[in-house]
Protein backbone atom coordinates (compact mmCIF):
# COMPACT_ATOMS: atom_id res chain seq x y z
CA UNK A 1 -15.42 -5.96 -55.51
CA UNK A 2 -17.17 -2.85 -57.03
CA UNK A 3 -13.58 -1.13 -56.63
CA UNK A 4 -12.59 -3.59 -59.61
CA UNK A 5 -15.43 -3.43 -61.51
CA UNK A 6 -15.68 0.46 -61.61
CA UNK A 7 -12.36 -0.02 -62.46
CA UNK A 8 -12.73 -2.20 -65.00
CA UNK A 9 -15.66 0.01 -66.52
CA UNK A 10 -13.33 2.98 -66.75
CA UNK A 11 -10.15 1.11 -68.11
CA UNK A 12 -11.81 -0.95 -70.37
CA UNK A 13 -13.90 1.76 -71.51
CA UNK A 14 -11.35 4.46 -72.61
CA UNK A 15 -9.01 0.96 -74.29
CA UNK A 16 -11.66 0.23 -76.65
CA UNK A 17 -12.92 4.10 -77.46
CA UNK A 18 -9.34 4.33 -78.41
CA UNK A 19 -8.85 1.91 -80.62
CA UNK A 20 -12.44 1.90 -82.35
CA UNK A 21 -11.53 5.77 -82.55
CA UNK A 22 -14.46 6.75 -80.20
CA UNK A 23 -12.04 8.69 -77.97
CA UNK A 24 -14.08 11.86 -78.49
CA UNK A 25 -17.45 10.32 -77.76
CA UNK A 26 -15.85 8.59 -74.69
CA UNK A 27 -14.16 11.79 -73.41
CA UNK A 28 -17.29 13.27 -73.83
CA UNK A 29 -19.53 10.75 -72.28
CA UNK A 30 -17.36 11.43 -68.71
CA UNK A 31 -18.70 14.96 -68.54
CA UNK A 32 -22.19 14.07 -70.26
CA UNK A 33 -22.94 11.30 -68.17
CA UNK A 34 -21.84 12.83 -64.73
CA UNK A 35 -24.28 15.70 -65.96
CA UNK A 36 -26.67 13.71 -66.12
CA UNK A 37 -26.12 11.55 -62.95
CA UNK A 38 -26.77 15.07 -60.84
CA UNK A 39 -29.58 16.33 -62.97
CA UNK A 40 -31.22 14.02 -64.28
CA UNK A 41 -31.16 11.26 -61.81
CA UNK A 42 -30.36 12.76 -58.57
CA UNK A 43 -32.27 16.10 -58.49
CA UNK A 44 -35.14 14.38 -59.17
CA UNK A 45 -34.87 11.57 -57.11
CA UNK A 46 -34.25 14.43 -54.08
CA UNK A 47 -38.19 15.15 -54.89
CA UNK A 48 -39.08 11.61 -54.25
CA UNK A 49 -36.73 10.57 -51.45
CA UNK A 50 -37.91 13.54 -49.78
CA UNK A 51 -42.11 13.05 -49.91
CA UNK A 52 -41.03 9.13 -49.26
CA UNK A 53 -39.19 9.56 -45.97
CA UNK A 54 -41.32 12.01 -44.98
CA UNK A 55 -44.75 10.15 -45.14
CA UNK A 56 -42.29 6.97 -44.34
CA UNK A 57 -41.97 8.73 -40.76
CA UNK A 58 -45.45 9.40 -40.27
CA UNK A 59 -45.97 5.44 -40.53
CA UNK A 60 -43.72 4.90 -37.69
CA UNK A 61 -44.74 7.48 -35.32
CA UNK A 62 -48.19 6.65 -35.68
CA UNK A 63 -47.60 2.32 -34.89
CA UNK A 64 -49.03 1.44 -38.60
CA UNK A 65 -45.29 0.29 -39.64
CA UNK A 66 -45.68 -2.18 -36.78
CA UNK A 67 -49.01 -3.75 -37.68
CA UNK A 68 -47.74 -4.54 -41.37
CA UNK A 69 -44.47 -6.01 -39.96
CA UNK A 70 -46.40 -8.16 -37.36
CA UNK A 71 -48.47 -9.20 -40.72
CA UNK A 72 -45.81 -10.21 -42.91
CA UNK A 73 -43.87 -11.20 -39.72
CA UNK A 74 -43.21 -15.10 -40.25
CA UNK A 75 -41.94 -14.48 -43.73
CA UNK A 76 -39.46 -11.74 -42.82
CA UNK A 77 -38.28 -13.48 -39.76
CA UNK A 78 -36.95 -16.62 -41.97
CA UNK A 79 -35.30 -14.17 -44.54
CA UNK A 80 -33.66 -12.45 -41.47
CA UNK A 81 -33.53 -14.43 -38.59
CA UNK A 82 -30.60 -11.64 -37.65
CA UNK A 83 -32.85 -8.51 -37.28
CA UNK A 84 -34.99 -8.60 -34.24
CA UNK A 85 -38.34 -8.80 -35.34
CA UNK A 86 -39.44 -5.05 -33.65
CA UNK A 87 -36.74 -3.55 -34.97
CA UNK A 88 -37.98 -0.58 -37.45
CA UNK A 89 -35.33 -2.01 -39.95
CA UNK A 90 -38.12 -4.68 -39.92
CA UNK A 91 -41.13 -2.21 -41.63
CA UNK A 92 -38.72 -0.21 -43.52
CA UNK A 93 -37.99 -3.46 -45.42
CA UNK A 94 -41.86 -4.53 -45.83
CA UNK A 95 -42.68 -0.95 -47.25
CA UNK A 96 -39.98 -1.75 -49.75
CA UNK A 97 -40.71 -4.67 -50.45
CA UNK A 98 -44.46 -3.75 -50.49
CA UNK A 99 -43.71 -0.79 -53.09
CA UNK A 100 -41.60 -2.54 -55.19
CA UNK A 101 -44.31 -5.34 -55.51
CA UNK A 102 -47.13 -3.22 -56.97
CA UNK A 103 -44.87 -1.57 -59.42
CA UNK A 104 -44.12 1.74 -57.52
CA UNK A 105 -40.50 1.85 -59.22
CA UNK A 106 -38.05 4.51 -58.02
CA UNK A 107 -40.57 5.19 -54.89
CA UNK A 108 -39.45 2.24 -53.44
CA UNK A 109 -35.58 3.28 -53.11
CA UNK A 110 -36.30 5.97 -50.20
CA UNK A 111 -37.96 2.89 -48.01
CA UNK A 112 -35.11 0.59 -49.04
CA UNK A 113 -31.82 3.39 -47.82
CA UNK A 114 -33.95 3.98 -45.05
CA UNK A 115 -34.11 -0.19 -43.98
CA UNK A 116 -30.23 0.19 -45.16
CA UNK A 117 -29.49 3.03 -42.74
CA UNK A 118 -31.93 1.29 -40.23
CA UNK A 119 -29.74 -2.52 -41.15
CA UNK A 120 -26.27 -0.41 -40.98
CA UNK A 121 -27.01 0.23 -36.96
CA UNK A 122 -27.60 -3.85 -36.44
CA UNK A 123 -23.95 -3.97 -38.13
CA UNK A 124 -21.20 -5.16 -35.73
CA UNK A 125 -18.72 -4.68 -38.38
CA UNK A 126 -19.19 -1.60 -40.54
CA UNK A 127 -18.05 -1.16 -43.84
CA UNK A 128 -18.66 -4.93 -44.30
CA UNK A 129 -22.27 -6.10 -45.66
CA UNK A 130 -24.01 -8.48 -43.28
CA UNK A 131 -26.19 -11.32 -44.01
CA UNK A 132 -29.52 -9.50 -44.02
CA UNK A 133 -27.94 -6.65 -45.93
CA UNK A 134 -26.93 -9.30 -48.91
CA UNK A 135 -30.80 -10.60 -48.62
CA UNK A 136 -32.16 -7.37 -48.91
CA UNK A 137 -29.81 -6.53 -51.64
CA UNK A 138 -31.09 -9.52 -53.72
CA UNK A 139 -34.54 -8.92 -53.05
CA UNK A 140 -34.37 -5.74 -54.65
CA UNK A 141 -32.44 -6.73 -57.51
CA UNK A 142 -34.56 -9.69 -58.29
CA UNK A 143 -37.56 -7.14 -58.47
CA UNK A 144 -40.69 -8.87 -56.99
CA UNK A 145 -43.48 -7.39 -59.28
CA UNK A 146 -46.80 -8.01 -60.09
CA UNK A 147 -47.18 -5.30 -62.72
CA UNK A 148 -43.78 -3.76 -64.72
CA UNK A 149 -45.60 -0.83 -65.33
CA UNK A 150 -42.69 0.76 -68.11
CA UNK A 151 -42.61 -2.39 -70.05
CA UNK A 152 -47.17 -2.40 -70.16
CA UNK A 153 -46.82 0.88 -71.19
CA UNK A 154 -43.93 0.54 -74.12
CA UNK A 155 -45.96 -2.37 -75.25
CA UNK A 156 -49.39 -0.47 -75.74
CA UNK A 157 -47.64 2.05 -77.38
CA UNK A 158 -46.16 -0.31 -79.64
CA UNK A 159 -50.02 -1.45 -80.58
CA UNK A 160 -49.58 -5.01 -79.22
CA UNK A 161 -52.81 -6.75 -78.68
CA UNK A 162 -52.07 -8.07 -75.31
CA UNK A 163 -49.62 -6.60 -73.74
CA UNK A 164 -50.82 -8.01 -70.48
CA UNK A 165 -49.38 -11.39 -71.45
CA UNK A 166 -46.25 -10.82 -70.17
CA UNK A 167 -47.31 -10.24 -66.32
CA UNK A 168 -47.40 -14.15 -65.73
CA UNK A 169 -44.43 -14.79 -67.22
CA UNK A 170 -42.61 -12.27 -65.54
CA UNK A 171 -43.67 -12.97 -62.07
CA UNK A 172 -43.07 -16.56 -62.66
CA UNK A 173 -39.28 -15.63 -63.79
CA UNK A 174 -38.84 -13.31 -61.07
CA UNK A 175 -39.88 -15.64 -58.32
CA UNK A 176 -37.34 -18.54 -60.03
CA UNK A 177 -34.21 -15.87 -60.02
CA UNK A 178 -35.06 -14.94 -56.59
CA UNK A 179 -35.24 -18.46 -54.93
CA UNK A 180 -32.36 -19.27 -56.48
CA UNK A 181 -30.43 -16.08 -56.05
CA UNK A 182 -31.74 -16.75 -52.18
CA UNK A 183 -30.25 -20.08 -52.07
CA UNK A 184 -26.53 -18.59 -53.10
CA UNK A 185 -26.60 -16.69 -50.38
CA UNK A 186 -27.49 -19.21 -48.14
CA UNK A 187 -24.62 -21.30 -49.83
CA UNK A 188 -21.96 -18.63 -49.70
CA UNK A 189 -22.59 -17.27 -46.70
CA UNK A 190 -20.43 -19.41 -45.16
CA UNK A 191 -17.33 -19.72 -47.40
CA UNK A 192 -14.21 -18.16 -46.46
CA UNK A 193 -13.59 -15.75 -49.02
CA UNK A 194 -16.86 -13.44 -48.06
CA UNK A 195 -16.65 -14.46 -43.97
CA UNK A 196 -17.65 -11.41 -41.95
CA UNK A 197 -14.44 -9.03 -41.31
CA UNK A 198 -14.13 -6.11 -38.92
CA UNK A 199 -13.05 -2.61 -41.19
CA UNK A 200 -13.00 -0.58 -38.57
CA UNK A 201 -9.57 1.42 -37.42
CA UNK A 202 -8.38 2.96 -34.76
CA UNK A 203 -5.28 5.08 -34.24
CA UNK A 204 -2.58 3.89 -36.33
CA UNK A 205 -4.61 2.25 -38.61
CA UNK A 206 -5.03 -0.34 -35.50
CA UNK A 207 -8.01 -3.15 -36.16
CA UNK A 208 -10.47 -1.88 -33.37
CA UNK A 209 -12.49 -5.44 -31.42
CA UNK A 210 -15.98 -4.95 -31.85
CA UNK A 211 -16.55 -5.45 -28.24
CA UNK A 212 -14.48 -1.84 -27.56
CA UNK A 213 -17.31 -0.24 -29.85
CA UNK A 214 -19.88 1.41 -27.43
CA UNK A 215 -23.64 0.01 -28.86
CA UNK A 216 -26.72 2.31 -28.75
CA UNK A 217 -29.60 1.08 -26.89
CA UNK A 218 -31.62 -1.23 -29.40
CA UNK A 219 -34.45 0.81 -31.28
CA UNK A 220 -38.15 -0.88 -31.39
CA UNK A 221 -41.29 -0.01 -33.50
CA UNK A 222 -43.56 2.03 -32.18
CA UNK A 223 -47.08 0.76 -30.46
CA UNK A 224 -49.96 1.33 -32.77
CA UNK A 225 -52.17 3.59 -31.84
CA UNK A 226 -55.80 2.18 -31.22
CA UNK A 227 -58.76 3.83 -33.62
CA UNK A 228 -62.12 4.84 -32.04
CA UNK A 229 -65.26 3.78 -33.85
CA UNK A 230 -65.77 7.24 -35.85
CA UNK A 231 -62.20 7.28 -36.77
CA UNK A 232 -62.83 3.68 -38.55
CA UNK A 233 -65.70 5.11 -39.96
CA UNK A 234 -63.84 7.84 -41.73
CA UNK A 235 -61.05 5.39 -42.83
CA UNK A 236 -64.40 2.95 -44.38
CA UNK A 237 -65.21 6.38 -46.03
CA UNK A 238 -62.00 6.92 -47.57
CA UNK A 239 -62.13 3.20 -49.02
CA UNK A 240 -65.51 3.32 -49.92
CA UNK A 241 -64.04 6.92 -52.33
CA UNK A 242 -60.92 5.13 -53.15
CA UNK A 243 -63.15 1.99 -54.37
CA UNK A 244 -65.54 4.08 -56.69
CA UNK A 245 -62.78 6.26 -57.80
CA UNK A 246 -61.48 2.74 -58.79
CA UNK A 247 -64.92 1.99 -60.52
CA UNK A 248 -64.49 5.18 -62.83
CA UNK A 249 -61.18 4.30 -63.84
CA UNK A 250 -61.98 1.13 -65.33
CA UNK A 251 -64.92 2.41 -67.03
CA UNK A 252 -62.71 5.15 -68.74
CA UNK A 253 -59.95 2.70 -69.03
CA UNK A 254 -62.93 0.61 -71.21
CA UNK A 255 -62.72 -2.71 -68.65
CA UNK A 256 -66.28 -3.11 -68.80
CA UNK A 257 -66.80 -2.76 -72.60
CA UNK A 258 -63.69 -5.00 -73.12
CA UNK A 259 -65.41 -7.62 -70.18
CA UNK A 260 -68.81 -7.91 -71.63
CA UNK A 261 -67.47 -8.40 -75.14
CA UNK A 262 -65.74 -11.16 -73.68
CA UNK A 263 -61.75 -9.56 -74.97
CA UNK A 264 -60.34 -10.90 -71.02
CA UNK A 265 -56.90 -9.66 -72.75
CA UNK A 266 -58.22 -6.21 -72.66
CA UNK A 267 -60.18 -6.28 -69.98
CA UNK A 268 -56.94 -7.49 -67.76
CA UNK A 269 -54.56 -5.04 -69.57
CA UNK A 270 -57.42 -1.92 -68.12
CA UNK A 271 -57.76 -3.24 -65.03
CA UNK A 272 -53.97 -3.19 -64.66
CA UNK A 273 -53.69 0.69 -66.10
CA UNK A 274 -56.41 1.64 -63.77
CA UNK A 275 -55.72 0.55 -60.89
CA UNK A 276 -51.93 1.57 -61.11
CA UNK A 277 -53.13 4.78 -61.56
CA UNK A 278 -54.54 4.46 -57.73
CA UNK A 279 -52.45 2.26 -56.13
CA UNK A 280 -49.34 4.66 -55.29
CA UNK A 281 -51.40 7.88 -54.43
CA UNK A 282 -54.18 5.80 -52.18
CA UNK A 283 -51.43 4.22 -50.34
CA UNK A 284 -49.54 7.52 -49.41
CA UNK A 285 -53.19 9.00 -48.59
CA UNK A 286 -54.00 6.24 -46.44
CA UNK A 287 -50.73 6.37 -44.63
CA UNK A 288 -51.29 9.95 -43.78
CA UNK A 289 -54.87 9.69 -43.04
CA UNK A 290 -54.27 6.99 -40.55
CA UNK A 291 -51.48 8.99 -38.82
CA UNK A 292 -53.61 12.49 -38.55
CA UNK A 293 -56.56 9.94 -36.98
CA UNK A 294 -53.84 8.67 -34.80
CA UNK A 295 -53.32 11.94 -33.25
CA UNK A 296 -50.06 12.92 -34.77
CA UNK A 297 -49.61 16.58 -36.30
CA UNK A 298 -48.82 15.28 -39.71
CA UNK A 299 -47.43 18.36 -41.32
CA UNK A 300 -44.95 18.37 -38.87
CA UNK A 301 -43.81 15.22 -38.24
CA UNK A 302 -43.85 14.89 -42.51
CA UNK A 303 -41.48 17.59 -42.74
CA UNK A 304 -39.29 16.41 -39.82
CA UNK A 305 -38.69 13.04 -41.57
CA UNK A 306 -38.81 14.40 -44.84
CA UNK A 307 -35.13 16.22 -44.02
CA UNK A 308 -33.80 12.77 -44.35
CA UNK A 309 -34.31 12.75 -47.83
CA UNK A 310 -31.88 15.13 -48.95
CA UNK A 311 -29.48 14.27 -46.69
CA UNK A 312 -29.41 10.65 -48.18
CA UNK A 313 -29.61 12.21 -51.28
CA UNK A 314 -26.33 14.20 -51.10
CA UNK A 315 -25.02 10.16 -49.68
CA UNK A 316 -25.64 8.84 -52.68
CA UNK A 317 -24.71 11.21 -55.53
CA UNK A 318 -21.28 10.06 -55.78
CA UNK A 319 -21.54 7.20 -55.77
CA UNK A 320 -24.19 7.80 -58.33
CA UNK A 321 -21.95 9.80 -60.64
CA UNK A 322 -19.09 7.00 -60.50
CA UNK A 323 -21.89 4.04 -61.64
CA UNK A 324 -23.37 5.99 -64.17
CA UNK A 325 -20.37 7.64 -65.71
CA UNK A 326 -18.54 4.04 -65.64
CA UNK A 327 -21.75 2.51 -67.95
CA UNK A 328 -21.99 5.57 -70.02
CA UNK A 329 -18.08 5.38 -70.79
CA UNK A 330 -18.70 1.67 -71.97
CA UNK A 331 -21.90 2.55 -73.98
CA UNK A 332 -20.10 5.36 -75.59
CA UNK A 333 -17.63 3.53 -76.30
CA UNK A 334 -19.06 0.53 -78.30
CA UNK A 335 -17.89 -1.81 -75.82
CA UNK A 336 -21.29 -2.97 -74.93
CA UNK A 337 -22.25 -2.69 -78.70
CA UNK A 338 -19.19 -5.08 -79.68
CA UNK A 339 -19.83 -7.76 -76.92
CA UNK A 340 -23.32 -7.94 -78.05
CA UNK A 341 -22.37 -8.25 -81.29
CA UNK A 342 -19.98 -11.11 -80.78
CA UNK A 343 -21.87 -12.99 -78.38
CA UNK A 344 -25.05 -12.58 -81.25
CA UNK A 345 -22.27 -13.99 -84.44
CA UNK A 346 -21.77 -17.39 -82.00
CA UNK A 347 -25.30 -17.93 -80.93
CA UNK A 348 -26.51 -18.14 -84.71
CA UNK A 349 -24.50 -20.64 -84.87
CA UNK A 350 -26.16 -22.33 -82.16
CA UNK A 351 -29.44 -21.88 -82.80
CA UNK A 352 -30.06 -19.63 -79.56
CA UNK A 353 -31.67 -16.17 -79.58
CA UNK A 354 -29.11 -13.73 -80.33
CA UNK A 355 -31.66 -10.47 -80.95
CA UNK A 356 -31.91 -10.33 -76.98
CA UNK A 357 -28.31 -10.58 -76.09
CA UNK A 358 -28.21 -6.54 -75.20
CA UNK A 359 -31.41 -6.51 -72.89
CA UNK A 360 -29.39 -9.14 -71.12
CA UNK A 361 -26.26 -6.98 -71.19
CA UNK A 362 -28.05 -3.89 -70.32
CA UNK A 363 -30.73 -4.99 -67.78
CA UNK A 364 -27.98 -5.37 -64.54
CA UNK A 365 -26.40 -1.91 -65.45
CA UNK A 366 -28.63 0.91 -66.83
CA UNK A 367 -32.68 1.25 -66.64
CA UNK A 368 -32.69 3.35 -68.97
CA UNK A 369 -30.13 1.97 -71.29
CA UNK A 370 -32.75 -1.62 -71.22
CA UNK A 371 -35.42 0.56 -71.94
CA UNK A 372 -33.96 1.59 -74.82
CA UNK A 373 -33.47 -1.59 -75.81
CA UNK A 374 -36.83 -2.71 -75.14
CA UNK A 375 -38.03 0.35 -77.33
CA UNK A 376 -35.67 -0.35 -80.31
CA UNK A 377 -36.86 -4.16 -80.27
CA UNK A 378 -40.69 -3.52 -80.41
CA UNK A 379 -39.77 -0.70 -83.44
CA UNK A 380 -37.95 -3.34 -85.05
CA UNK A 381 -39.83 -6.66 -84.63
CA UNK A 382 -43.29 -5.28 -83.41
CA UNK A 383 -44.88 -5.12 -80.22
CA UNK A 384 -45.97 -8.65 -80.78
CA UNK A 385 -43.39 -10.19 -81.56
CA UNK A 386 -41.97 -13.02 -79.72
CA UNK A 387 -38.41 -10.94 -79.59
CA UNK A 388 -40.43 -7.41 -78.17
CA UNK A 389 -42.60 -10.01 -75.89
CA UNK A 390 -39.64 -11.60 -74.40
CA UNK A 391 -37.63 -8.27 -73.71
CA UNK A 392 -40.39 -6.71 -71.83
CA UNK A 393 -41.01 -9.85 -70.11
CA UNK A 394 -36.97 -9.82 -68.94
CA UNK A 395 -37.36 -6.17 -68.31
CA UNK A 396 -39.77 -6.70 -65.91
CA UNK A 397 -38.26 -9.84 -64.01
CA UNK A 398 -34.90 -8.07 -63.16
CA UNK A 399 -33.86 -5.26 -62.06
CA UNK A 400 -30.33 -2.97 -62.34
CA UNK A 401 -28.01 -4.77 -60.02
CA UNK A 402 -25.26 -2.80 -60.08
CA UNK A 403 -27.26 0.22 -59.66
CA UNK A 404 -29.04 -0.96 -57.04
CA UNK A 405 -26.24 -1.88 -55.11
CA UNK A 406 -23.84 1.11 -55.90
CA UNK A 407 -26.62 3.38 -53.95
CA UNK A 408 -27.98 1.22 -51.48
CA UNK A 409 -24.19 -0.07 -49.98
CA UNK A 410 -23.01 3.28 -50.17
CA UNK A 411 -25.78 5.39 -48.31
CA UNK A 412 -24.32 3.34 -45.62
CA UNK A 413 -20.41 3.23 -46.17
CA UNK A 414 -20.53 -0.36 -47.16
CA UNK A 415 -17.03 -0.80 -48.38
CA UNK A 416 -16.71 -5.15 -48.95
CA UNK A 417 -20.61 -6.06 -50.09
CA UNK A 418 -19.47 -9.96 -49.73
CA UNK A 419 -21.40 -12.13 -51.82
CA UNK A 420 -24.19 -9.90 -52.83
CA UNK A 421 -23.03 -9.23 -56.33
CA UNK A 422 -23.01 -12.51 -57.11
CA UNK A 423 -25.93 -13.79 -56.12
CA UNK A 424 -27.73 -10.78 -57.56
CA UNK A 425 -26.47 -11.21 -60.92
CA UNK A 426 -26.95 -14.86 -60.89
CA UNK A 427 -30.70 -14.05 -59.77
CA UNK A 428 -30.91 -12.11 -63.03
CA UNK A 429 -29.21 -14.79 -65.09
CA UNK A 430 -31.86 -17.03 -63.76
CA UNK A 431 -34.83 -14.61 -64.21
CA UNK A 432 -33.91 -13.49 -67.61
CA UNK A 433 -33.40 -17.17 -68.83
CA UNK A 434 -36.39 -18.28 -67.32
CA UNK A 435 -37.96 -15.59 -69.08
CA UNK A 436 -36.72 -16.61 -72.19
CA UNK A 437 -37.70 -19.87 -72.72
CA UNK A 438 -41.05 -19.60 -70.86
CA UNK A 439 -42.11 -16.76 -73.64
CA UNK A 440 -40.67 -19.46 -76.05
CA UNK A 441 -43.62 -22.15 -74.97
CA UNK A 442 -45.88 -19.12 -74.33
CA UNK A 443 -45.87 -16.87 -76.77
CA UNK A 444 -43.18 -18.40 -79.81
């Protein structure tokens, strides 16, 4: 399916440039936007993939990957009742999952190709997405959050008074789109059109039976290592460091002035700035704290995992370059600009709320593109307003589907992704709406 809708991107992109006489800004956009796909999206994500997989192999070698799946065990074993539950695909997912849920944004795409890559060898039929891949999938493009970070911080620039409000409603929104993005997948699962087919060939372009495959000896999470009493005493340190490092955070951040004057708005909106400050860098301490007290030679082991990174980095940048170069051909364009503007002329009509018809355009294809929106709605109406509110509030229930699933299916050659599209965008058609009219009773 993404063959067609790359295609579509591209055709439909270079049609309208040439008839709203944008041929030179679309001609241009293919060599800007592949520029920028290398530099200014890949190189840096190289930095991050490569401290991510390298402190995410520490975690496995040293057994903690295997406490946190037995913890969040139950839950992961009804979303994939196909992955065995020791199976390291198993903690790659809950570190995902885990990272993505306090707010940790691109750092939680290393953990995710690496549960992909770790998914991919569970795969009896590569090239074709299995059940757990399409879960996964959704689960990262409904965006479990508790804090959207980008959208806090657009909205304290903007001067709004409580820009905190829109945590609730975004979690709420988020958890609606992914229920019901969950149940399409349960529902589709089993229609025809996206049944499970073998893509493999043999000579001749012969359909090889995945029973002639040879399959590698099933891979299992390592044993935690057990901690001695002065070992847990060090960790107790580290938390007891971590907890007043915490404590002079919030004072800077002005939580207790804004507590004991009784402004909970404020003090919630510099308790959330603080401690996402901490959150990210504690958690990657911790992680390789706990492995050098487990015995391992971190630096070592680190940079032997960390090698992964830019090898799935150098996976990934074409189809990088294809997703982004197909949006920034319809942004330059005005095909995205037109749409918006025709879907806004019919919903005055109706009554409905036309000024946030591009974040809902935007939001499945470019992060950057909806953050631009975001920025250009709280300049316009105000960071109060109910329209700069609700955009940051969609913002940070969805995430960029077709990003998302461009990088993750092909760090693992997944050709047919099945139903995964679908229920992701219909998970962000849920979220954003749910957004929408919750901000309406809320905030309106």
């Amino acid at each position: 399916m993404l063959n067609y809708i790359w295609l579509g991107m591209i055709v439909t992109g270079v049609m309208v440039g040439a008839v709203t006489g944008r041929s030179t800004e679309v001609s241009q956009a293919f060599l800007d936007w592949s520029e920028k796909a290398v530099m200014g999206v890949a190189l840096p994500l190289a930095g991050m993939f490569t401290l991510m997989l390298g402190v995410m192999r520490l975690v496995e070698q040293s057994g903690l990957i295997a406490v946190i799946a037995r913890f969040f065990g139950p839950v992961l074993r009804r979303l994939f009742p196909d992955v065995p539950p020791d199976h390291p695909a198993m903690g790659a997912m809950m570190m995902n999952i885990a990272a993505n849920f306090i707010g940790a944004g691109n750092a939680a795409t290393p953990f995710g190709l690496r549960a992909m890559t770790q998914l991919e060898k569970l795969n009896p039929c590569p090239g074709t997405a299995t059940n757990a891949m399409c879960t996964f999938l959704v689960l990262n493009t409904s965006a479990l959050t508790l804090i959207s970070t980008t959208g806090l911080v657009l909205l304290r620039k903007g001067g709004a008074s409580n820009p905190t409000a829109v945590i609730g409603p975004a979690i709420v929104a988020t958890v609606c789109g992914l229920v019901v993005g969950l149940l399409v997948l349960r529902v589709c699962q089993h229609w025809s059109v996206f049944a499970v087919r073998d893509e493999r060939r043999g000579e001749g372009g012969a359909a090889v039976p995945a029973a002639a495959v040879e399959e590698e000896a099933p891979e299992k999470l390592a044993v935690p290592v057990p901690l001695s009493g002065w070992r847990r005493a060090v960790l107790a340190a580290f938390f007891g460091i971590l907890g007043w490092g915490l404590f002079v955070a919030l004072r800077k951040a002005g939580f207790l002035a804004a507590w004991t004057a009784g402004d909970w708005g404020g003090a919630a909106a510099a308790f959330m700035m603080a401690a996402s400050g901490l959150v990210l860098p504690g958690f990657l301490t911790f992680f390789i704290l706990y492995a050098a007290l487990a015995g391992l030679r971190v630096f070592e082991v680190f940079v032997d995992g960390a090698k992964e990174g830019i090898q799935t980095v150098l996976r990934i940048i074409p189809y990088l370059v294809g997703m982004i170069v197909g949006v920034g051909v319809l942004r330059a364009s005005g095909t995205i600009d037109a749409l918006a503007g025709w879907l806004r002329d019919g919903l005055k009509i109706s009554g409905a709320f036309p000024d946030l018809l591009p974040m809902v355009l935007m939001r499945p294809l470019s992060g950057s593109g909806s953050q631009a929106v975001l920025a250009n709605l709280i300049d316009q109406f105000g960071a109060d307003s109910y329209e700069a509110l609700s955009a940051a509030t969609m913002y940070g229930s969805t995430e960029t589907t077709f990003y998302v699933l461009a990088v993750y299916f092909g760090a693992v050659g997944i050709r047919r992704i099945r139903h995964a599209l679908m229920a992701g965008l219909v998970a962000d058609l849920v979220a954003m709406t749910t957004a929408l009219f919750l901000c309406q009773w809320l905030i309106r």
